[in-house]
PDB file of N, CA and C in Angstrom:
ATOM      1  N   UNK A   1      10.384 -42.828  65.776  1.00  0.00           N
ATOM      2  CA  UNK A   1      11.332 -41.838  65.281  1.00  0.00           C
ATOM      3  C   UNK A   1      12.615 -41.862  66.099  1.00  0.00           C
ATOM      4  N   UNK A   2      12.350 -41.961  67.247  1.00  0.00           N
ATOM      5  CA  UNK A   2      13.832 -42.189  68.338  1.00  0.00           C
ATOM      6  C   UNK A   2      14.759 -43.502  67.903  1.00  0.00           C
ATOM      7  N   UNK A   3      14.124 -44.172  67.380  1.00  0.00           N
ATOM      8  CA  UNK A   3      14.320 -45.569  67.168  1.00  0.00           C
ATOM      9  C   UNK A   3      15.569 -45.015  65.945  1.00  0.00           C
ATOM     10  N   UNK A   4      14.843 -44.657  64.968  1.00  0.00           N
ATOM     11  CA  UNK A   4      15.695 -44.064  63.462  1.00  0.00           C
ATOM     12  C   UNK A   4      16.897 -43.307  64.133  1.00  0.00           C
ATOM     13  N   UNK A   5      16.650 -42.739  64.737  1.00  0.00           N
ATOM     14  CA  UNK A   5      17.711 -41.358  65.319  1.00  0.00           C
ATOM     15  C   UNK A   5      18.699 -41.940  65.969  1.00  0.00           C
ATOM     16  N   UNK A   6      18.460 -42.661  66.597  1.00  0.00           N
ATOM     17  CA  UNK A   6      19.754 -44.359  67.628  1.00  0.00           C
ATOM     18  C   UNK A   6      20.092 -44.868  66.344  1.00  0.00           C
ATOM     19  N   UNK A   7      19.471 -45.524  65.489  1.00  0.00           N
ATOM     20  CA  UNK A   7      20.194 -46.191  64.495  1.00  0.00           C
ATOM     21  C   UNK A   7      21.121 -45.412  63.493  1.00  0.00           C
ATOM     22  N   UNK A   8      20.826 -44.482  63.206  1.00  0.00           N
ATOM     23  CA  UNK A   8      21.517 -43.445  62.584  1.00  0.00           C
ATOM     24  C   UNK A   8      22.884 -43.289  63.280  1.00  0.00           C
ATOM     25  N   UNK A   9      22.550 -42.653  64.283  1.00  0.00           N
ATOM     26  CA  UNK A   9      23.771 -41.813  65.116  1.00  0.00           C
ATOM     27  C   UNK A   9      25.043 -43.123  65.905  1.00  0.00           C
ATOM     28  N   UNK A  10      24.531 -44.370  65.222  1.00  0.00           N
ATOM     29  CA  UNK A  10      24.902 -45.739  65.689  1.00  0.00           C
ATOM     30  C   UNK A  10      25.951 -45.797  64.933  1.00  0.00           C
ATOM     31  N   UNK A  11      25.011 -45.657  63.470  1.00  0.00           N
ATOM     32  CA  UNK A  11      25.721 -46.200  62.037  1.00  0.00           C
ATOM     33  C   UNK A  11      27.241 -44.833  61.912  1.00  0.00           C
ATOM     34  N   UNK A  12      26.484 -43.796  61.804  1.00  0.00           N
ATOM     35  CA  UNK A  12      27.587 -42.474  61.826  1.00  0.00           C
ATOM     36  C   UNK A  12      28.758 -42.583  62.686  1.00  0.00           C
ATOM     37  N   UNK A  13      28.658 -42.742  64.073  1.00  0.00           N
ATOM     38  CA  UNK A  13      29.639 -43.176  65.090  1.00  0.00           C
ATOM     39  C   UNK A  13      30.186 -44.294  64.638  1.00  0.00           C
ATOM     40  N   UNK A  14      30.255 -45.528  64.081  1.00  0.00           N
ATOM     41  CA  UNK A  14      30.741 -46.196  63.888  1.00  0.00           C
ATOM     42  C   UNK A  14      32.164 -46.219  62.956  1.00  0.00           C
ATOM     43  N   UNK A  15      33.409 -45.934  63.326  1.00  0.00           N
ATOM     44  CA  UNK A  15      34.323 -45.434  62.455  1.00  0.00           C
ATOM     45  C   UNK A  15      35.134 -46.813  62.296  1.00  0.00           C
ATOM     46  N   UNK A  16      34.593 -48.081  62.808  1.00  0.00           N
ATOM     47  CA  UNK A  16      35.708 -49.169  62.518  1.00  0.00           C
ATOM     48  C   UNK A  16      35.913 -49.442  61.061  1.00  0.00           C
ATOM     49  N   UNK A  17      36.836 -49.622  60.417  1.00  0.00           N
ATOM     50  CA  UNK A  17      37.169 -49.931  59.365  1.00  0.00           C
ATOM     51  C   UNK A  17      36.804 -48.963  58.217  1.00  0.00           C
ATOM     52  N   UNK A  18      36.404 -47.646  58.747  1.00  0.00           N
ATOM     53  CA  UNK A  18      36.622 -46.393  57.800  1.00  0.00           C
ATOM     54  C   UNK A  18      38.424 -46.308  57.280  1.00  0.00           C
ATOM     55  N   UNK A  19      39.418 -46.482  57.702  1.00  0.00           N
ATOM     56  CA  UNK A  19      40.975 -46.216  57.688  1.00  0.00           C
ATOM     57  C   UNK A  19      41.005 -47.274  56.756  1.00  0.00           C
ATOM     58  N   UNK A  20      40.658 -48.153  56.729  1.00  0.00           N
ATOM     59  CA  UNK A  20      40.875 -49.448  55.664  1.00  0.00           C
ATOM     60  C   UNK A  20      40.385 -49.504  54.289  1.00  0.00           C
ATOM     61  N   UNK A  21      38.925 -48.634  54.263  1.00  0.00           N
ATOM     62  CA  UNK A  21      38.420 -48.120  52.785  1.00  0.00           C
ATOM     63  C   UNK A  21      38.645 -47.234  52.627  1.00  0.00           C
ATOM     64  N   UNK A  22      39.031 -45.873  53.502  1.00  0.00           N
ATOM     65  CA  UNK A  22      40.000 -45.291  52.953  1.00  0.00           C
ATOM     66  C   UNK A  22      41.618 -45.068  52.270  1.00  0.00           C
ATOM     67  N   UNK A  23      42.253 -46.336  52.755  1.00  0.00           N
ATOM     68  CA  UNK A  23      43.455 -46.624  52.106  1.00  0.00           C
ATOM     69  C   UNK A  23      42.874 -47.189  50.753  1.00  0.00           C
ATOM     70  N   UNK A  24      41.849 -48.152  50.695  1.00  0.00           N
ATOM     71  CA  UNK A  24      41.592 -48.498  49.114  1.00  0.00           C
ATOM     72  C   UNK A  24      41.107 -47.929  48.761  1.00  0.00           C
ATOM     73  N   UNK A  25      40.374 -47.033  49.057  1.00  0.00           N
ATOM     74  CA  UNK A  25      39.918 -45.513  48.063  1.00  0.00           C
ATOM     75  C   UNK A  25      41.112 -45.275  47.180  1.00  0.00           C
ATOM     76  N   UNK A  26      42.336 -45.044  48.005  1.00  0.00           N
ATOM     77  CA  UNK A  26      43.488 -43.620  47.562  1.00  0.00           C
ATOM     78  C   UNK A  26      44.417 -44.891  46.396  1.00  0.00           C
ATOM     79  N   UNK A  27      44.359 -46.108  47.236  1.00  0.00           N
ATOM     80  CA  UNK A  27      44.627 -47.344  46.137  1.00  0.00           C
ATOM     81  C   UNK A  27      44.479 -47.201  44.576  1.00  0.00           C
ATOM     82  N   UNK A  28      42.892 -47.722  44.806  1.00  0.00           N
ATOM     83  CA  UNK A  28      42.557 -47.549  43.609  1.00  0.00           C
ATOM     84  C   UNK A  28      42.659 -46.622  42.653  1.00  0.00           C
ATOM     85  N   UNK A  29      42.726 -45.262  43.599  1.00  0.00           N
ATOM     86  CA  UNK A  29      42.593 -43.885  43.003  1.00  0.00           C
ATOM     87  C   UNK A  29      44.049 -43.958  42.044  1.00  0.00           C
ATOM     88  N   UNK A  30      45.304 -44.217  42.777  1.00  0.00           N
ATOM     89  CA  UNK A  30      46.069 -44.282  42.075  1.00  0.00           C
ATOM     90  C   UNK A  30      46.609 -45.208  41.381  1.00  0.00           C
ATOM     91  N   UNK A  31      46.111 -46.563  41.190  1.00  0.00           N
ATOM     92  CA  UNK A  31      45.936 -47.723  40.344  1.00  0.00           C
ATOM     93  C   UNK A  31      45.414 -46.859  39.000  1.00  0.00           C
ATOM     94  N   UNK A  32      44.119 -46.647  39.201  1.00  0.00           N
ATOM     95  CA  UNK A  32      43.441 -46.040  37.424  1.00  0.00           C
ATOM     96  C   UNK A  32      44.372 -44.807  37.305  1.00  0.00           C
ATOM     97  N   UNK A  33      45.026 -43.922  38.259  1.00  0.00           N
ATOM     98  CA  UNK A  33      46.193 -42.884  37.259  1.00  0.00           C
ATOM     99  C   UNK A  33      46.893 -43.649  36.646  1.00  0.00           C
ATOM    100  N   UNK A  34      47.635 -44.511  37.088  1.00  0.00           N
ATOM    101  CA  UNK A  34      48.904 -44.995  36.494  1.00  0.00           C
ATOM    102  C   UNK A  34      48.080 -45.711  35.294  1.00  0.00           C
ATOM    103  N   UNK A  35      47.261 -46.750  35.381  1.00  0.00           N
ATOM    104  CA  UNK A  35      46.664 -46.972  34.010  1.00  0.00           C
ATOM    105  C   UNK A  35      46.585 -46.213  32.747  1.00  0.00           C
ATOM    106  N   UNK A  36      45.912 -45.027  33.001  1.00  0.00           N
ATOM    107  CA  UNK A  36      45.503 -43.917  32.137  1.00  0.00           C
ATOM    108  C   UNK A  36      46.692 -43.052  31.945  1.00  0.00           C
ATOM    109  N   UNK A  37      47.640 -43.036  32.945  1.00  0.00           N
ATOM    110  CA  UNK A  37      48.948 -42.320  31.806  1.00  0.00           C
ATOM    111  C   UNK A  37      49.666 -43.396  31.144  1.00  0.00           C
ATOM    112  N   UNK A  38      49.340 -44.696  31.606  1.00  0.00           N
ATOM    113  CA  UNK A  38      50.825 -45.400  30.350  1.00  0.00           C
ATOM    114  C   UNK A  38      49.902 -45.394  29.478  1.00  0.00           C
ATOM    115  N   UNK A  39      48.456 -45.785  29.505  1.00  0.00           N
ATOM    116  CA  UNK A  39      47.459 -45.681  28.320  1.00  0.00           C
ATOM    117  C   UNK A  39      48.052 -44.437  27.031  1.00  0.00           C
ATOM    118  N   UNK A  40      48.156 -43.728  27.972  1.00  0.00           N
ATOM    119  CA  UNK A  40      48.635 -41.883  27.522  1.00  0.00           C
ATOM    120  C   UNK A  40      49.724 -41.823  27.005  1.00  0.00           C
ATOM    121  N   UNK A  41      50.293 -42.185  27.021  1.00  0.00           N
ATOM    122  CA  UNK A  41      51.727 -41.920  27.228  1.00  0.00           C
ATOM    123  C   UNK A  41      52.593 -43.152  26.697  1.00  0.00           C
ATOM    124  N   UNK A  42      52.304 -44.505  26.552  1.00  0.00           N
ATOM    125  CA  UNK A  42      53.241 -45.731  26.498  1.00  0.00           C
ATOM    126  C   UNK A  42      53.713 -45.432  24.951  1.00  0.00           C
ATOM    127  N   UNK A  43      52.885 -44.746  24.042  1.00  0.00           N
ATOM    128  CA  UNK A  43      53.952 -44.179  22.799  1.00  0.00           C
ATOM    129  C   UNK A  43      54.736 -44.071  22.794  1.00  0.00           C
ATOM    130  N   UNK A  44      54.452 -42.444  23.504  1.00  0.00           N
ATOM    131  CA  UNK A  44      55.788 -41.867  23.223  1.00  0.00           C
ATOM    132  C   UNK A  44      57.135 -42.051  23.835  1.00  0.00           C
ATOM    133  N   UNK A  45      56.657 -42.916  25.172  1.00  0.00           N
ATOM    134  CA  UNK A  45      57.713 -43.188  25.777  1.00  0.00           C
ATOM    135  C   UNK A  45      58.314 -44.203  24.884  1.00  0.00           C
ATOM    136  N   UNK A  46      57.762 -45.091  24.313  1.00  0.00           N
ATOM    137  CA  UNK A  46      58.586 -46.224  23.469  1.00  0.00           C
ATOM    138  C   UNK A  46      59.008 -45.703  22.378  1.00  0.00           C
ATOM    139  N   UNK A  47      57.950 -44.685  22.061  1.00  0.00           N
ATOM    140  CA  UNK A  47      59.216 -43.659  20.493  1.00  0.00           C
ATOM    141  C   UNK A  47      60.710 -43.427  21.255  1.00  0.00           C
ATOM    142  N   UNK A  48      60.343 -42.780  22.539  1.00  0.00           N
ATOM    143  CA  UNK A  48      61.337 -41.950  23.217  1.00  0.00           C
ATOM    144  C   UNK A  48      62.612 -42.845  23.150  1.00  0.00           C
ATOM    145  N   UNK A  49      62.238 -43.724  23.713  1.00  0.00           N
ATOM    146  CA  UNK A  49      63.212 -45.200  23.642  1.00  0.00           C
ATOM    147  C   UNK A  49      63.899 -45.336  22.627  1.00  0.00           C
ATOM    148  N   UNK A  50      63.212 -45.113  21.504  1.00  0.00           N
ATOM    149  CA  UNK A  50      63.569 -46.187  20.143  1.00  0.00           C
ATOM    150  C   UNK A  50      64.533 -45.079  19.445  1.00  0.00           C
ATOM    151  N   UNK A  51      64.376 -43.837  19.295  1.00  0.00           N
ATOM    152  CA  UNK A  51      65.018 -42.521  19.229  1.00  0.00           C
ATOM    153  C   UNK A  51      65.983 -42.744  19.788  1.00  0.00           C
ATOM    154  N   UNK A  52      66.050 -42.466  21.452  1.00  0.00           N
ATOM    155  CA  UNK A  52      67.752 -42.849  21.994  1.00  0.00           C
ATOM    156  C   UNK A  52      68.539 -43.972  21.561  1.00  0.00           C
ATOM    157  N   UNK A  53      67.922 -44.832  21.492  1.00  0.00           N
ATOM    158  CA  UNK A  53      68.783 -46.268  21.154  1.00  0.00           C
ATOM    159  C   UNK A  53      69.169 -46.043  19.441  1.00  0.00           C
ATOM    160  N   UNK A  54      68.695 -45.286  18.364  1.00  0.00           N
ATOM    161  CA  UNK A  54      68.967 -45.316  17.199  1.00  0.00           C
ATOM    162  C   UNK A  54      69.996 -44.165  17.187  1.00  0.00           C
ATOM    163  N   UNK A  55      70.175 -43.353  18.190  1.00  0.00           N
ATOM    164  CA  UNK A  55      71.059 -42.364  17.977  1.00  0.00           C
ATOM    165  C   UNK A  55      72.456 -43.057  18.932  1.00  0.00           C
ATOM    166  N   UNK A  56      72.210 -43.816  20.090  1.00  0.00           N
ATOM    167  CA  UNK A  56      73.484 -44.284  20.255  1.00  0.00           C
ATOM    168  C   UNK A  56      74.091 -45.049  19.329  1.00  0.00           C
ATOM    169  N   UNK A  57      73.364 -45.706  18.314  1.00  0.00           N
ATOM    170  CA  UNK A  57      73.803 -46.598  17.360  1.00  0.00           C
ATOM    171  C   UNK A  57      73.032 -48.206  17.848  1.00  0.00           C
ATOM    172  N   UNK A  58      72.194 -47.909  18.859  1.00  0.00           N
ATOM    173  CA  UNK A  58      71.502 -49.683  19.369  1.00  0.00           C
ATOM    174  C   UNK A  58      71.031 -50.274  18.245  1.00  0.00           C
ATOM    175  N   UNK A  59      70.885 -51.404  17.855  1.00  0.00           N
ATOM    176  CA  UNK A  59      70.056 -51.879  17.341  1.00  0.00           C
ATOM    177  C   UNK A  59      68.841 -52.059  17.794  1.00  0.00           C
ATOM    178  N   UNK A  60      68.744 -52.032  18.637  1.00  0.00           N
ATOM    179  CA  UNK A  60      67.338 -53.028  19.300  1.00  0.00           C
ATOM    180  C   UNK A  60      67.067 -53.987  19.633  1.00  0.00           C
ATOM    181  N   UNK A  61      68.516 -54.572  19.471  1.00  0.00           N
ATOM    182  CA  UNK A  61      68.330 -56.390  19.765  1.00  0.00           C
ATOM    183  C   UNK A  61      68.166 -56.608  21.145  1.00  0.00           C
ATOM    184  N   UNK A  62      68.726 -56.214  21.977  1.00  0.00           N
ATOM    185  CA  UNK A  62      69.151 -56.260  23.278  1.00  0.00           C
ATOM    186  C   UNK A  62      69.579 -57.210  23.680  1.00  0.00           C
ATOM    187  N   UNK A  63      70.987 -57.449  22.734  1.00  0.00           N
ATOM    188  CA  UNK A  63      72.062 -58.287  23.010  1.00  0.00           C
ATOM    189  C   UNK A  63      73.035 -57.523  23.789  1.00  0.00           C
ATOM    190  N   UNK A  64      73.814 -58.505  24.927  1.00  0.00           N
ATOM    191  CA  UNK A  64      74.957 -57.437  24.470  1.00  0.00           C
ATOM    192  C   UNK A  64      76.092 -57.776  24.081  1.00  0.00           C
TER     193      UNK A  64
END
């Protein structure tokens, strides 16, 4: 049982490279937001687009 209790309190103490999966935690975390709002969202933003450019008079070519 002492044996378990050293290995434990080994593994717990051990903080090397906790700072490093915690930066790719918060990474990833905000990798899948940004996914899931253009998912969300890449409509209307391209309506949004297509609206301004038809009211300045754009065509859409994106010549200039």
């Amino acid at each position: 049982m002492k044996k378990l209790v050293k290995k434990v309190s080994e593994f717990m103490g051990n903080e090397e490279g906790q700072g490093l999966v915690e930066y790719a935690l918060i990474i990833a975390l905000v990798a899948i937001v940004c996914i899931v709002a253009l998912t969300l969202l890449g409509n209307r933003v391209s309506n949004t687009y297509t609206n301004i450019a038809g009211a300045l008079g754009g065509g859409g070519g994106g010549g200039w």
